[in-house]
C-alpha atoms as a PDB file:
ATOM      1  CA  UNK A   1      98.361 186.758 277.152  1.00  0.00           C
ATOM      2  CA  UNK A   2      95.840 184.038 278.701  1.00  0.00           C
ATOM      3  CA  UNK A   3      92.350 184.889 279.325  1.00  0.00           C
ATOM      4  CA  UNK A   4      90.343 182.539 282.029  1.00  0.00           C
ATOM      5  CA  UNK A   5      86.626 182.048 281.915  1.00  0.00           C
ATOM      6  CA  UNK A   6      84.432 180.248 283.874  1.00  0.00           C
ATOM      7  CA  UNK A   7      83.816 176.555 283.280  1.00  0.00           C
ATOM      8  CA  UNK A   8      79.831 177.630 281.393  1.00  0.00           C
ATOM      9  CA  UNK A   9      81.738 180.417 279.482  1.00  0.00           C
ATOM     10  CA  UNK A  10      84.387 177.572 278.176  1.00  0.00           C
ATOM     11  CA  UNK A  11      81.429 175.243 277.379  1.00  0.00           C
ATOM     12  CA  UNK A  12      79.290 177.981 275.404  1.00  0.00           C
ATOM     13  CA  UNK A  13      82.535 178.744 273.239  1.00  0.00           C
ATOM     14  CA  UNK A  14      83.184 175.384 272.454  1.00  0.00           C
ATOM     15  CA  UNK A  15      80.095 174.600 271.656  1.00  0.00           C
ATOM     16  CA  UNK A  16      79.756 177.665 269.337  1.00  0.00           C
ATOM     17  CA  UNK A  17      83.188 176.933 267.900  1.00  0.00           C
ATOM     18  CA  UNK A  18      81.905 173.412 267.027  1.00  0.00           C
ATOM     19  CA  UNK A  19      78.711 172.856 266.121  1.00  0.00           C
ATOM     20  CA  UNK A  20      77.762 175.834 264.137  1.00  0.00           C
ATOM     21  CA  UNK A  21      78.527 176.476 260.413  1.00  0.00           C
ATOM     22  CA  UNK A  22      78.545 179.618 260.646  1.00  0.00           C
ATOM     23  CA  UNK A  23      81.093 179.970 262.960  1.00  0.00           C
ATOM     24  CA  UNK A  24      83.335 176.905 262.353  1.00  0.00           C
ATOM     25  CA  UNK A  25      86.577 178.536 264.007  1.00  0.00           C
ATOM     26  CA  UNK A  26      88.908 178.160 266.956  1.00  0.00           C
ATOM     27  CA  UNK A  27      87.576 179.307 270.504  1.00  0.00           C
ATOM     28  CA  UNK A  28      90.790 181.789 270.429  1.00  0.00           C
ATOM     29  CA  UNK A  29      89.694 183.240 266.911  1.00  0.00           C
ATOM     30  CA  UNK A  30      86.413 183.623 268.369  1.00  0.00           C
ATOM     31  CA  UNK A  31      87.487 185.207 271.164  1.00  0.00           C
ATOM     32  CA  UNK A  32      90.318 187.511 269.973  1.00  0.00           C
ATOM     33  CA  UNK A  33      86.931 188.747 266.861  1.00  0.00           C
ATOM     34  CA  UNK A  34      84.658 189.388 269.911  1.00  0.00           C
ATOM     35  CA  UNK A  35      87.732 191.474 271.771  1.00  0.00           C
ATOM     36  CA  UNK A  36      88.257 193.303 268.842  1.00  0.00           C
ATOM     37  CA  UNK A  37      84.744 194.217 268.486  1.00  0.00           C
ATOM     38  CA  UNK A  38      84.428 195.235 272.613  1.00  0.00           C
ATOM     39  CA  UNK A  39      87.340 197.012 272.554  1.00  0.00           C
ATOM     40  CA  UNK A  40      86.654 199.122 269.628  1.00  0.00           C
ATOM     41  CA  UNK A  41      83.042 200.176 270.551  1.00  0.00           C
ATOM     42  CA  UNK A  42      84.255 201.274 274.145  1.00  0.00           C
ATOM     43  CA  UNK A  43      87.005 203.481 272.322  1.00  0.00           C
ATOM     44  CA  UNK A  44      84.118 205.181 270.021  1.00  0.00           C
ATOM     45  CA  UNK A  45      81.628 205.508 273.446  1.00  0.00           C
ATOM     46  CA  UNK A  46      84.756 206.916 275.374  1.00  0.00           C
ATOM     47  CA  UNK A  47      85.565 209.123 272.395  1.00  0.00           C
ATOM     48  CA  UNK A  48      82.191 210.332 272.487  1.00  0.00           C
ATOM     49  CA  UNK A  49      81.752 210.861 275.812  1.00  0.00           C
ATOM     50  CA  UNK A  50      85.174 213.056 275.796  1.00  0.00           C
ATOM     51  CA  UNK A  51      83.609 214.753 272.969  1.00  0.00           C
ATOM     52  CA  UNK A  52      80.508 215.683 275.239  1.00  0.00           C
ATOM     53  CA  UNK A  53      82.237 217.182 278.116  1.00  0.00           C
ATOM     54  CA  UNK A  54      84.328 219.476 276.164  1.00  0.00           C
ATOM     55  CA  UNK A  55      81.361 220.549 274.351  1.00  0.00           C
ATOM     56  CA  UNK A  56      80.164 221.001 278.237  1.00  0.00           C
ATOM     57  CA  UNK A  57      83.431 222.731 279.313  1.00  0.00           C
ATOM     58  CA  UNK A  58      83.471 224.965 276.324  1.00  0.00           C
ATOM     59  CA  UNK A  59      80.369 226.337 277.005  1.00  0.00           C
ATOM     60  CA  UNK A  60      79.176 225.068 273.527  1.00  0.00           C
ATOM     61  CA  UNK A  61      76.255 222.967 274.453  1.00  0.00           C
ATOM     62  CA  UNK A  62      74.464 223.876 278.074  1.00  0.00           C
ATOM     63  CA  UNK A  63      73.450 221.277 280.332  1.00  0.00           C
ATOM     64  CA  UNK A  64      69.618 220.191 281.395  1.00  0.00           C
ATOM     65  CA  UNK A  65      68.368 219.449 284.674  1.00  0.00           C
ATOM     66  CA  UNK A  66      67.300 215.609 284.229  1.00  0.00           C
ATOM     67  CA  UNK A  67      64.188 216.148 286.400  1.00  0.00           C
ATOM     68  CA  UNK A  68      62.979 218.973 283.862  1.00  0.00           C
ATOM     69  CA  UNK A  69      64.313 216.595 280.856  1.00  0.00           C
ATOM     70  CA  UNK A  70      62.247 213.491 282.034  1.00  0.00           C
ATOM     71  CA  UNK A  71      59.001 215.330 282.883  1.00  0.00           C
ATOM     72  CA  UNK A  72      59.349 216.586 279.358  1.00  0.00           C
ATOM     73  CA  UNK A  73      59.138 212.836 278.064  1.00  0.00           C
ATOM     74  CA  UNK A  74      56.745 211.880 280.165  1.00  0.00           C
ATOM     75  CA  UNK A  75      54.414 214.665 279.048  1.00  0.00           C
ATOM     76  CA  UNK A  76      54.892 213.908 275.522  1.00  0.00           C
ATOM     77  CA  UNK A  77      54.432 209.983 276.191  1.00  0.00           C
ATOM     78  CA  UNK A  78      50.917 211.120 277.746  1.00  0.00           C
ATOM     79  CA  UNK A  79      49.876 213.366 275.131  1.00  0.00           C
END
């Protein structure tokens, strides 16, 4: 698989890949650690979020009216 970035994207990885110690890897390794990392927090937020509508669906959790949730916070930020 090939990934393209733009030209400043390129330059920022290089330069990371080069001049620091405590990074002192290839661009690719660099790149495949930070994919890693992305693509395993957007499974755990998506597994979450599944998690949350079922809980909705089920009937197990009820849902607030956002208006009523924020004048909530507000009211305890003023008090």
């Amino acid at each position: 698989m090939e990934v393209h970035v733009t030209p400043e994207t390129a330059k920022k990885l290089n330069d990371l890949a080069t001049t620091s110690v405590l990074t002192a890897r290839a661009p690719e390794d660099i790149v495949e650690d930070a994919l890693a990392g992305y693509l395993e927090e957007v499974t755990s937020v998506l597994k979450t979020l599944d998690g949350r509508y079922d809980d909705l669906k089920s009937g197990r959790v009820k849902p607030i009216d956002g208006e009523e949730a924020f004048r909530t916070l507000r009211e305890k930020s003023e008090r």
